[in-house]
N, C-alpha and C. Protein backbone atom coordinates (compact mmCIF):
# COMPACT_ATOMS: atom_id res chain seq x y z
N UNK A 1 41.49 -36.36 87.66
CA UNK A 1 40.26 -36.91 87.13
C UNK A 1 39.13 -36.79 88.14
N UNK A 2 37.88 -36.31 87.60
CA UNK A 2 36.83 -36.43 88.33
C UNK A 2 36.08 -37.94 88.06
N UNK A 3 35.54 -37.99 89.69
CA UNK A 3 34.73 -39.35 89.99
C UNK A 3 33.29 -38.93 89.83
N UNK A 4 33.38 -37.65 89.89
CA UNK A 4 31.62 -37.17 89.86
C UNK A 4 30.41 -37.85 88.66
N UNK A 5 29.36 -38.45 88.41
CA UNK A 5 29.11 -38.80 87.61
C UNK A 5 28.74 -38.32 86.63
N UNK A 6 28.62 -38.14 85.34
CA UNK A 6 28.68 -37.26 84.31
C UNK A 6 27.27 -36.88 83.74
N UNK A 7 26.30 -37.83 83.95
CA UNK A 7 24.83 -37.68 83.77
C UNK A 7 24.35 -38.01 84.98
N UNK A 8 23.06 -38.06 84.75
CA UNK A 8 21.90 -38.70 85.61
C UNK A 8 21.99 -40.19 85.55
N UNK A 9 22.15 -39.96 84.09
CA UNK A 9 21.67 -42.36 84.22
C UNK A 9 22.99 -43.10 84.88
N UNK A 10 23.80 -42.25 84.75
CA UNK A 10 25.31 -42.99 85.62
C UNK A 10 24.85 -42.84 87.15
N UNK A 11 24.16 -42.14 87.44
CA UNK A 11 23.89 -41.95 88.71
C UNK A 11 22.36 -42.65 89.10
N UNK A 12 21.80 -42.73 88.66
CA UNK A 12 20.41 -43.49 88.71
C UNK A 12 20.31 -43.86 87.95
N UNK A 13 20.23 -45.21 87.48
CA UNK A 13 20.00 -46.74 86.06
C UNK A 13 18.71 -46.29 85.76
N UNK A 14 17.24 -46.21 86.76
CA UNK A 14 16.08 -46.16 86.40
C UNK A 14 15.37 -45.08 85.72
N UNK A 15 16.51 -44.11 85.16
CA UNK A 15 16.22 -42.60 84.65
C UNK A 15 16.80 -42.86 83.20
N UNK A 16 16.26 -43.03 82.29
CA UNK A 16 16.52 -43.11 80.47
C UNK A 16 17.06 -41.99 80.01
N UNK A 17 18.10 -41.42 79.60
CA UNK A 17 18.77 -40.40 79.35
C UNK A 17 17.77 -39.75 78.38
N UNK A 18 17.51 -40.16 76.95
CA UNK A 18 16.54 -39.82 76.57
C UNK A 18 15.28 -39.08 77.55
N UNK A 19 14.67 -39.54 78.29
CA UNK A 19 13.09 -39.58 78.64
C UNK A 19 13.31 -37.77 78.91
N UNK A 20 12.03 -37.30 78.77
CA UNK A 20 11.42 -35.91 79.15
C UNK A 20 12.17 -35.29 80.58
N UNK A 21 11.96 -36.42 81.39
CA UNK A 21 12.19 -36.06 83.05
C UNK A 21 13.22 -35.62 83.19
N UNK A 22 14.47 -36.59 82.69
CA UNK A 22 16.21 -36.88 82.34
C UNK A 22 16.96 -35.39 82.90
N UNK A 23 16.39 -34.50 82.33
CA UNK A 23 17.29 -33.17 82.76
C UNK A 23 16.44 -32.79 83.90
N UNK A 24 15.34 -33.09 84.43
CA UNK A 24 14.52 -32.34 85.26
C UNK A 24 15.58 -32.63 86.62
N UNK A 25 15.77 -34.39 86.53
CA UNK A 25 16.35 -35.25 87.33
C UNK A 25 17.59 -35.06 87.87
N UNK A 26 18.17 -34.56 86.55
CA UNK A 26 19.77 -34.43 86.80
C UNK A 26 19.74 -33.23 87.19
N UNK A 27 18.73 -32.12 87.32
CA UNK A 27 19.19 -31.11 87.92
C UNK A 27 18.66 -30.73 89.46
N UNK A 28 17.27 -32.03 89.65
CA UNK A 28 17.19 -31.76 90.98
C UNK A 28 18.24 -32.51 91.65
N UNK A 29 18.93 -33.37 91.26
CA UNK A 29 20.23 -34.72 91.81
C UNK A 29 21.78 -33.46 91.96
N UNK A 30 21.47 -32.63 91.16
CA UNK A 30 22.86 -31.22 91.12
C UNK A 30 22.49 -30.48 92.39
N UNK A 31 20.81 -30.60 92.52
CA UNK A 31 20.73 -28.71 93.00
C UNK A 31 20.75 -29.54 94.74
N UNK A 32 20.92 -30.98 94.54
CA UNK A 32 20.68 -31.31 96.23
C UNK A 32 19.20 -30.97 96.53
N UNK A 33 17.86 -31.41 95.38
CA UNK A 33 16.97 -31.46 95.61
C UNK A 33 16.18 -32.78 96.11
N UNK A 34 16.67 -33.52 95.58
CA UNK A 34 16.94 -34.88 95.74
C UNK A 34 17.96 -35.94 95.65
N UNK A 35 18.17 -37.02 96.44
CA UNK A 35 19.14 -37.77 96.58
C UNK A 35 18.53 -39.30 95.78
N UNK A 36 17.51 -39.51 95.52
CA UNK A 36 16.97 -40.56 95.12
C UNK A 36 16.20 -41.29 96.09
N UNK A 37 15.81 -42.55 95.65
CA UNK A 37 14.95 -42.99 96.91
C UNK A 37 14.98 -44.29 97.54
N UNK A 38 17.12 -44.56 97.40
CA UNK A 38 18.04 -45.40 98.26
C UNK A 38 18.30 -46.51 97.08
N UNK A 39 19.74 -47.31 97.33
CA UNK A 39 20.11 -48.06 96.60
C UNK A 39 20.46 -47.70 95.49
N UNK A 40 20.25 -46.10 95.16
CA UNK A 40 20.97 -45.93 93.72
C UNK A 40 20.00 -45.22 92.97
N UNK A 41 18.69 -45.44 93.01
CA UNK A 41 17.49 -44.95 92.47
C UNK A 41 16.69 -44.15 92.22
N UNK A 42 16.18 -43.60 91.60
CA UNK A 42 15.69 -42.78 91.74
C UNK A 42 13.92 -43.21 91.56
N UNK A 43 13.33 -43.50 91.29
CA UNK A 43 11.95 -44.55 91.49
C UNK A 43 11.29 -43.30 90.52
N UNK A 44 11.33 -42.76 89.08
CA UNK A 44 10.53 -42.07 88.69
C UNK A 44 9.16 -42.53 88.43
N UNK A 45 8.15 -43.58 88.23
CA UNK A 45 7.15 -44.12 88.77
C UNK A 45 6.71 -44.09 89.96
N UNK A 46 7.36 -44.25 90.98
CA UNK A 46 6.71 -43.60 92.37
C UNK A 46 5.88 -42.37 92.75
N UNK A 47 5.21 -43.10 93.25
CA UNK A 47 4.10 -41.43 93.93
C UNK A 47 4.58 -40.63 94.79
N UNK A 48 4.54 -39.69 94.55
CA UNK A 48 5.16 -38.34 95.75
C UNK A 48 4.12 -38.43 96.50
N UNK A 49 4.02 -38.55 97.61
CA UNK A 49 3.47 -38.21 98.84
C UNK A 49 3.87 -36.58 99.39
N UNK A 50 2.87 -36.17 99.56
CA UNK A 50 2.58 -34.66 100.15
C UNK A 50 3.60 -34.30 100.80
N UNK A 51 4.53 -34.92 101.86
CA UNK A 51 5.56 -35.10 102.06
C UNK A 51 6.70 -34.49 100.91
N UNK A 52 7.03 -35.75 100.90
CA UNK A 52 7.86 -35.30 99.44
C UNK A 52 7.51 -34.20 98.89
N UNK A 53 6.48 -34.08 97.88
CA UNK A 53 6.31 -32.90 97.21
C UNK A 53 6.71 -31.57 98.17
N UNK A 54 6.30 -31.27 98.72
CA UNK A 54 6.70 -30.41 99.54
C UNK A 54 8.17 -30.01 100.04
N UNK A 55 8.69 -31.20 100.09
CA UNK A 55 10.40 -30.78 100.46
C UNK A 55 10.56 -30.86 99.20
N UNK A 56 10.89 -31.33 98.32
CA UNK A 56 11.10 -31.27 97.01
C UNK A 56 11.23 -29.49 96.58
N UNK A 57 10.27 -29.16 96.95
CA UNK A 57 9.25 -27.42 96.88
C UNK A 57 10.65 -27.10 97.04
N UNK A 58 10.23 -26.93 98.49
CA UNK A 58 11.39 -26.52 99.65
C UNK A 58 12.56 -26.37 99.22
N UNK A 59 13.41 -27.64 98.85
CA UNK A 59 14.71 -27.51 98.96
C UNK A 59 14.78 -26.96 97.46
N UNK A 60 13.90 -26.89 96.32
CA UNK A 60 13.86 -26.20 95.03
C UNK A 60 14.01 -24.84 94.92
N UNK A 61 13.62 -23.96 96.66
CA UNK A 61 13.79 -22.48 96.36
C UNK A 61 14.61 -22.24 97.44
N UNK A 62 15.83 -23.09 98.18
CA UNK A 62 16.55 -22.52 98.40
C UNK A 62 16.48 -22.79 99.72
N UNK A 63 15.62 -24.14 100.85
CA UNK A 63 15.44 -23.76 101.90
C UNK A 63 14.60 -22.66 102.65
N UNK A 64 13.83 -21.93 102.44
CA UNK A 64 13.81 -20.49 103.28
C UNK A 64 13.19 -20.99 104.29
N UNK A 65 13.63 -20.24 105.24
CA UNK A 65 13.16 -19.88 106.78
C UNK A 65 12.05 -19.50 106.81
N UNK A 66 11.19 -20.31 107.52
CA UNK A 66 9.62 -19.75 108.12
C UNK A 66 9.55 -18.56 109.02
N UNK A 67 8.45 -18.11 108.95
CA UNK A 67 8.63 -16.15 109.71
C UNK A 67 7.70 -16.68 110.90
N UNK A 68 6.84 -18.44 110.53
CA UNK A 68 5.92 -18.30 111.72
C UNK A 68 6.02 -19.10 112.67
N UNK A 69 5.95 -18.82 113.92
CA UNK A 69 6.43 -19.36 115.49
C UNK A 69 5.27 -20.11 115.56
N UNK A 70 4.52 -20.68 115.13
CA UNK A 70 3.80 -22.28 115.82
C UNK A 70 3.88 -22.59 114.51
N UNK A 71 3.95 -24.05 114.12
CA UNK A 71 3.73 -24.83 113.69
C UNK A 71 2.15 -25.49 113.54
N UNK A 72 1.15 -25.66 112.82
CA UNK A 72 0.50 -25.48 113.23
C UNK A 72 -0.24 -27.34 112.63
N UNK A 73 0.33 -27.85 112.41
CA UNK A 73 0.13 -29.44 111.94
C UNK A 73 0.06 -30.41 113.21
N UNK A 74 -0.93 -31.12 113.45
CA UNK A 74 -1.00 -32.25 114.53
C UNK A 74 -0.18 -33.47 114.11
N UNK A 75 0.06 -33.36 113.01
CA UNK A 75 0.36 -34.53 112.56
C UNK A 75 2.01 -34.23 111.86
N UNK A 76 2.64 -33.24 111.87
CA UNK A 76 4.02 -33.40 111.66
C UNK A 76 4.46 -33.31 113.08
N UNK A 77 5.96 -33.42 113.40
CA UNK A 77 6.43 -33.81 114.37
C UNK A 77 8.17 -33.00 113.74
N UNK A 78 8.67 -32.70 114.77
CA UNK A 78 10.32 -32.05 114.75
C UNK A 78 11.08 -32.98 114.36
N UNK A 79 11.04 -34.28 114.79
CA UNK A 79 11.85 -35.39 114.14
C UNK A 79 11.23 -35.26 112.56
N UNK A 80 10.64 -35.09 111.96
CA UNK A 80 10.24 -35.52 110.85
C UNK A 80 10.93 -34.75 109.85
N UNK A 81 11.82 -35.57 108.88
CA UNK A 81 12.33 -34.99 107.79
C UNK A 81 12.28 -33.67 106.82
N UNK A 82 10.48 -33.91 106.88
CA UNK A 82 9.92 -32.56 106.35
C UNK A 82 9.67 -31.36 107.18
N UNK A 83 9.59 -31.82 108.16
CA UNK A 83 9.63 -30.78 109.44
C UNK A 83 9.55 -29.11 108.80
N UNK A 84 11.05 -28.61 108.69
CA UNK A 84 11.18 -26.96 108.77
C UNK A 84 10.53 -26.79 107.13
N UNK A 85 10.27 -28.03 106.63
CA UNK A 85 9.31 -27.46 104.99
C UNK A 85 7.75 -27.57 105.40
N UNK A 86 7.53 -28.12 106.32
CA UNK A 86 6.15 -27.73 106.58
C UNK A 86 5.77 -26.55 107.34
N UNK A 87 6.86 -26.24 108.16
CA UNK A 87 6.28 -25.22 109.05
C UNK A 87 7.08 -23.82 108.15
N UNK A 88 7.53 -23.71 107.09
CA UNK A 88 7.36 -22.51 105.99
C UNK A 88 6.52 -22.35 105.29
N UNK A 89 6.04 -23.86 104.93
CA UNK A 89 4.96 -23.81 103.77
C UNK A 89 3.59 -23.61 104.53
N UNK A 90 3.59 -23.57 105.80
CA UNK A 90 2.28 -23.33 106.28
C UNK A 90 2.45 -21.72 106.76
N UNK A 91 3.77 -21.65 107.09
CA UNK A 91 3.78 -20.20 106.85
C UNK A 91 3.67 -18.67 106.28
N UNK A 92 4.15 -19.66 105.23
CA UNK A 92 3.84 -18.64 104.14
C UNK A 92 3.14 -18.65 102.99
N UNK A 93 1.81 -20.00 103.77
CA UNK A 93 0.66 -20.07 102.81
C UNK A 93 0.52 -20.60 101.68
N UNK A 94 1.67 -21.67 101.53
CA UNK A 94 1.87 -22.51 100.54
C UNK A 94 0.75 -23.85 100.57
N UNK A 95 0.53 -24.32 101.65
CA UNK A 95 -0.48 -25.20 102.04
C UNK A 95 -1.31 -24.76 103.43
N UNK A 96 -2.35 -25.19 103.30
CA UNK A 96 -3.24 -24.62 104.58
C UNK A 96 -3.92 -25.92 105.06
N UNK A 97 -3.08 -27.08 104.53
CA UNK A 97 -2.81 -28.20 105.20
C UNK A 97 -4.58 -29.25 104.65
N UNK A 98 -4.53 -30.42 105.35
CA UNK A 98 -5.97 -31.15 104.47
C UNK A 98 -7.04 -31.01 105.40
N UNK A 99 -7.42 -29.93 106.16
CA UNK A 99 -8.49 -29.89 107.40
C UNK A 99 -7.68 -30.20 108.68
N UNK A 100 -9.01 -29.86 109.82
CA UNK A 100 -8.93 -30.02 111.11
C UNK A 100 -7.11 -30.25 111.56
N UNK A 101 -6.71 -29.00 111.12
CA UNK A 101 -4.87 -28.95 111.81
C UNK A 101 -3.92 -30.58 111.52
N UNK A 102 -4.24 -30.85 110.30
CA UNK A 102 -3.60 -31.94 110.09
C UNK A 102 -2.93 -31.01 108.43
N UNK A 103 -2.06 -32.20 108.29
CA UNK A 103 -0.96 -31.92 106.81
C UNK A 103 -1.16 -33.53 105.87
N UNK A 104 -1.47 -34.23 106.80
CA UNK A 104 -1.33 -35.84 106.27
C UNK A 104 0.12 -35.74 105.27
N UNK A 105 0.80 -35.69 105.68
CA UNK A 105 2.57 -36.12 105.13
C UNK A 105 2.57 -37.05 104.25
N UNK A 106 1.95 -38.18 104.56
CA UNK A 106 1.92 -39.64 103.74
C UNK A 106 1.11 -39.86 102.95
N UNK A 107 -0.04 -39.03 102.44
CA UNK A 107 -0.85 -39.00 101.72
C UNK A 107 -0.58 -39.06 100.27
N UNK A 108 -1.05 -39.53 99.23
CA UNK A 108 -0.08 -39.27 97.96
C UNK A 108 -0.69 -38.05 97.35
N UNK A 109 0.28 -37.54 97.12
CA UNK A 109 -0.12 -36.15 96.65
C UNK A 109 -0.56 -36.04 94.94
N UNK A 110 -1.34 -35.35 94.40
CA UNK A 110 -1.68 -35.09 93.12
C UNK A 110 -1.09 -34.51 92.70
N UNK A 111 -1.37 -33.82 90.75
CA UNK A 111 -0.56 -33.11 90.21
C UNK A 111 -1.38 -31.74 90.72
N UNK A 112 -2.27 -31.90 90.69
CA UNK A 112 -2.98 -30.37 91.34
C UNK A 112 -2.59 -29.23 92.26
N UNK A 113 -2.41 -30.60 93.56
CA UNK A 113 -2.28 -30.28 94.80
C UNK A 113 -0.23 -30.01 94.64
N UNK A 114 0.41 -30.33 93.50
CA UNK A 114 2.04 -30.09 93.40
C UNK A 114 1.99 -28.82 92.73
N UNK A 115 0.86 -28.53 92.33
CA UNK A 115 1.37 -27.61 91.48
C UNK A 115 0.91 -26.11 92.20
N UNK A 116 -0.80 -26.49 93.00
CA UNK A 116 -1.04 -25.41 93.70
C UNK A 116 -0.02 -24.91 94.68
N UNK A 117 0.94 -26.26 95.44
CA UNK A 117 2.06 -25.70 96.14
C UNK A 117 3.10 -24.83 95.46
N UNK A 118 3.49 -25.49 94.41
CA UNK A 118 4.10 -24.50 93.07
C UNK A 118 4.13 -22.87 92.84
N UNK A 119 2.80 -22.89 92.92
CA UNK A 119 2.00 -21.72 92.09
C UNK A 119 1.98 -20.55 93.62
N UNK A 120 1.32 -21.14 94.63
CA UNK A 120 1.45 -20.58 96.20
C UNK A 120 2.72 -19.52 95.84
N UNK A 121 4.07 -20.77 96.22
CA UNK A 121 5.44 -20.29 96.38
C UNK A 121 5.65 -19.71 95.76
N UNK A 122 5.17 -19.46 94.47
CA UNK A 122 5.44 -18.62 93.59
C UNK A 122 4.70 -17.16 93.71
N UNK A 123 3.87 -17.28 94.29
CA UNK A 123 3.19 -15.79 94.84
C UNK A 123 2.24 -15.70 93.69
N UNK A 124 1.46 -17.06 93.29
CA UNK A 124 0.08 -17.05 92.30
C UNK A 124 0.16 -16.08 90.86
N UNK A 125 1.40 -16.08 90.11
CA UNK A 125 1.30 -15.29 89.05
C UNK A 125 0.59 -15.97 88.37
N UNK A 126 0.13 -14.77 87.47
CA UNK A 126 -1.04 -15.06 86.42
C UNK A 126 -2.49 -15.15 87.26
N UNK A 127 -2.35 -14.85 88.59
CA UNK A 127 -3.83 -14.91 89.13
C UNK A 127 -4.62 -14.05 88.30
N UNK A 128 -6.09 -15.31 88.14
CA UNK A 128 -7.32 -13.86 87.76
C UNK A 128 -8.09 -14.53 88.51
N UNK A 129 -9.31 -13.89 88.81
CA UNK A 129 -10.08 -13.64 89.78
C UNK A 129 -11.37 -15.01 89.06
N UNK A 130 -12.53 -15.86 89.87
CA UNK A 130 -13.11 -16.45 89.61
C UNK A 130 -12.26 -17.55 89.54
N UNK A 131 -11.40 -18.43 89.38
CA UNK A 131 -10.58 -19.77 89.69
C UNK A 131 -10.83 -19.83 90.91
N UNK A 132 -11.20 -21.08 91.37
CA UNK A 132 -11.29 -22.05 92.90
C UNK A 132 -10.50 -22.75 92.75
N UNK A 133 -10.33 -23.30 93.95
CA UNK A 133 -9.70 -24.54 94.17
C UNK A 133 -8.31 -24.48 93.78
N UNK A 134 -7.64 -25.83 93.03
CA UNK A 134 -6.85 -25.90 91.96
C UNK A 134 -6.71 -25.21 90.58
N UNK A 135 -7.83 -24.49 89.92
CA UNK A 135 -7.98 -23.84 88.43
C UNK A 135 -6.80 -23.58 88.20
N UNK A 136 -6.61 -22.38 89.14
CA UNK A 136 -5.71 -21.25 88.74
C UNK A 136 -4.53 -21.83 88.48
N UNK A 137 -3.69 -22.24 89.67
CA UNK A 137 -2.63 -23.19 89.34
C UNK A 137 -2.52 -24.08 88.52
N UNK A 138 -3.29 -24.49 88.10
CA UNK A 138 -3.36 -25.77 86.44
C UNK A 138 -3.28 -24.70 85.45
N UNK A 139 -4.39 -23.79 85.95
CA UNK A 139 -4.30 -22.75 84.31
C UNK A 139 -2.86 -22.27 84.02
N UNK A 140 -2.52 -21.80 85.09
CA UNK A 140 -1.13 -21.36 85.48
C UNK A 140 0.09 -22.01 84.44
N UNK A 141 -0.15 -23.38 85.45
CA UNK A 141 1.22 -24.56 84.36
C UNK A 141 0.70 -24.89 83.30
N UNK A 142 -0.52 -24.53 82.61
CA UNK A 142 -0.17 -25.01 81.20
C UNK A 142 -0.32 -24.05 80.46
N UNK A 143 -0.43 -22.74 80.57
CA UNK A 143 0.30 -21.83 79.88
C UNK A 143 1.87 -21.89 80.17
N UNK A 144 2.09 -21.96 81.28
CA UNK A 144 3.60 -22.13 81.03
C UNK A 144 4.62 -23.45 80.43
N UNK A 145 3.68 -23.99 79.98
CA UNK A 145 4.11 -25.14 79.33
C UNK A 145 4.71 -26.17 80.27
N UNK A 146 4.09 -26.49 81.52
CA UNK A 146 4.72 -27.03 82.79
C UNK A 146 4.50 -28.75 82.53
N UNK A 147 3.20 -28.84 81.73
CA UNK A 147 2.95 -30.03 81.89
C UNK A 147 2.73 -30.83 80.47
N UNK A 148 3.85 -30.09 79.59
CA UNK A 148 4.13 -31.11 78.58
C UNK A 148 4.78 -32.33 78.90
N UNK A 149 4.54 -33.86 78.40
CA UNK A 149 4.80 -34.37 78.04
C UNK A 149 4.59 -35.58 79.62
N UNK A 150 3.80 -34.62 80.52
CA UNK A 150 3.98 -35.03 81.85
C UNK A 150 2.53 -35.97 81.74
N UNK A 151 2.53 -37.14 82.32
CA UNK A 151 1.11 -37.91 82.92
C UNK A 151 0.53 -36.86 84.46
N UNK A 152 -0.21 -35.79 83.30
CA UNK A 152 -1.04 -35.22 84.65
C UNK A 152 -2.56 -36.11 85.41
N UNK A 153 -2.10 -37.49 85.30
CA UNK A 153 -3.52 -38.10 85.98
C UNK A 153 -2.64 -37.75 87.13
N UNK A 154 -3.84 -38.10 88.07
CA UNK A 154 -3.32 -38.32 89.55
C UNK A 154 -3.07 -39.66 89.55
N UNK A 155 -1.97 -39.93 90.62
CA UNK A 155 -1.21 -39.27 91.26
C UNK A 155 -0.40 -38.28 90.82
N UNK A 156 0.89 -37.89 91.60
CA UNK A 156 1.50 -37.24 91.12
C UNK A 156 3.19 -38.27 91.32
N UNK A 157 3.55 -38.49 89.81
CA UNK A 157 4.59 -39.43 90.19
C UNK A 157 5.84 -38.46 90.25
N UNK A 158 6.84 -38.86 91.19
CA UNK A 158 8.64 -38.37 91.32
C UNK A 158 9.00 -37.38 89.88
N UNK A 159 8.96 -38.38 89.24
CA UNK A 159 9.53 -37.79 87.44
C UNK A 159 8.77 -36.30 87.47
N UNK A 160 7.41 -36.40 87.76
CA UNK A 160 6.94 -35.23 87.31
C UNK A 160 7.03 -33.87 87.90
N UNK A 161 6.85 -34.17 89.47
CA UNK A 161 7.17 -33.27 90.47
C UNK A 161 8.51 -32.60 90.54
N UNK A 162 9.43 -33.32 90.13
CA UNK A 162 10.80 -32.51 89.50
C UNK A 162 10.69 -32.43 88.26
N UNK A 163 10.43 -32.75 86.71
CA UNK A 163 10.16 -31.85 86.07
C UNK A 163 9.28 -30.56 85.81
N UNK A 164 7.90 -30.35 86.95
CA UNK A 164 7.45 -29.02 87.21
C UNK A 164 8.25 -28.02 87.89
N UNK A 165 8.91 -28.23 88.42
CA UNK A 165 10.27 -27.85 89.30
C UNK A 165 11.12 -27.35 88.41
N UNK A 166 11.61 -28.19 87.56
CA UNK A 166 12.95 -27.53 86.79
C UNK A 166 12.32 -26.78 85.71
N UNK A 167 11.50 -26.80 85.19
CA UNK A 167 10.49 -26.21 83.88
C UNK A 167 10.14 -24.59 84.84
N UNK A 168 9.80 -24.40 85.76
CA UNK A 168 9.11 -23.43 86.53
C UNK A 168 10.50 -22.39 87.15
N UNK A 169 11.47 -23.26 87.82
CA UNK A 169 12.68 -22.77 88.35
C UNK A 169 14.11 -22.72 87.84
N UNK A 170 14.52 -23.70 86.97
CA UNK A 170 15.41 -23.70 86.67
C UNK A 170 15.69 -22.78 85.31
């Protein structure tokens, strides 16, 4: 007999088997994208912080190895959890961080700013030319149907940041 748990809600109470997220959840909780956020939980109301979103990214495509030798954030540190996901994602141009050589880690991150990381890693398909900023990447996920059923206000809550994830990757 397996002890493994058979869904998500056996494994996190605060995830409604029903709800939209439910499979996003159970497959970032499979892929070892996330572990929850202690005591059992998974906090899908919680705000992802830039942080988060970012490893989230990260551990969604597999880990990869950064190609670039400085690090270039004042404000991450080698102890820091997110560590080798910041210094890929600044590597390979996934974020170019919030000004003056900072990343702000703790910042709460938007759906914009999850999805432009998204869209980055993804090597900007569907780019057309004239989008600033965020456009492209919004235009991006909702042709791809990324942000049904999702609360795209800002912030950007847990639930959603792994269902753009599993909708995009899985």
């Amino acid at each position: 007999t397996s002890t493994a748990p058979s869904s998500v809600t056996s494994v996190f109470p605060d995830v409604p088997g029903g709800s939209y997220y439910a499979p996003a959840v159970q497959w970032a909780y499979e892929g070892g994208i996330t572990g929850g956020t202690g005591l059992g939980f998974f906090s899908p109301e919680r705000t992802c912080t830039r942080a988060e979103a970012l490893t989230f990214l990260w551990r969604a495509l597999g880990c990869p190895v950064s190609s670039a030798s400085v690090q270039p954030f004042a404000d991450v540190r080698e102890s820091d959890y997110f560590y080798e996901a910041a210094v890929w994602a600044a590597g390979s141009g996934v974020t170019l961080g919030t000004g003056a050589a900072h990343f702000t880690p703790g910042r709460t991150c938007t759906d914009e700013e999850f999805l432009t990381f998204l869209w980055r890693a993804l090597d900007k398909p569907g780019q057309r030319t004239g989008f600033a900023g965020y456009d492209g990447a919004v235009e991006w996920a909702q042709e791809q149907g990324l942000l049904q059923d999702t609360d795209t206000q800002p912030p950007c809550l847990r639930r959603d940041a792994v269902t753009f994830l599993y909708r995009s990757l899985a």
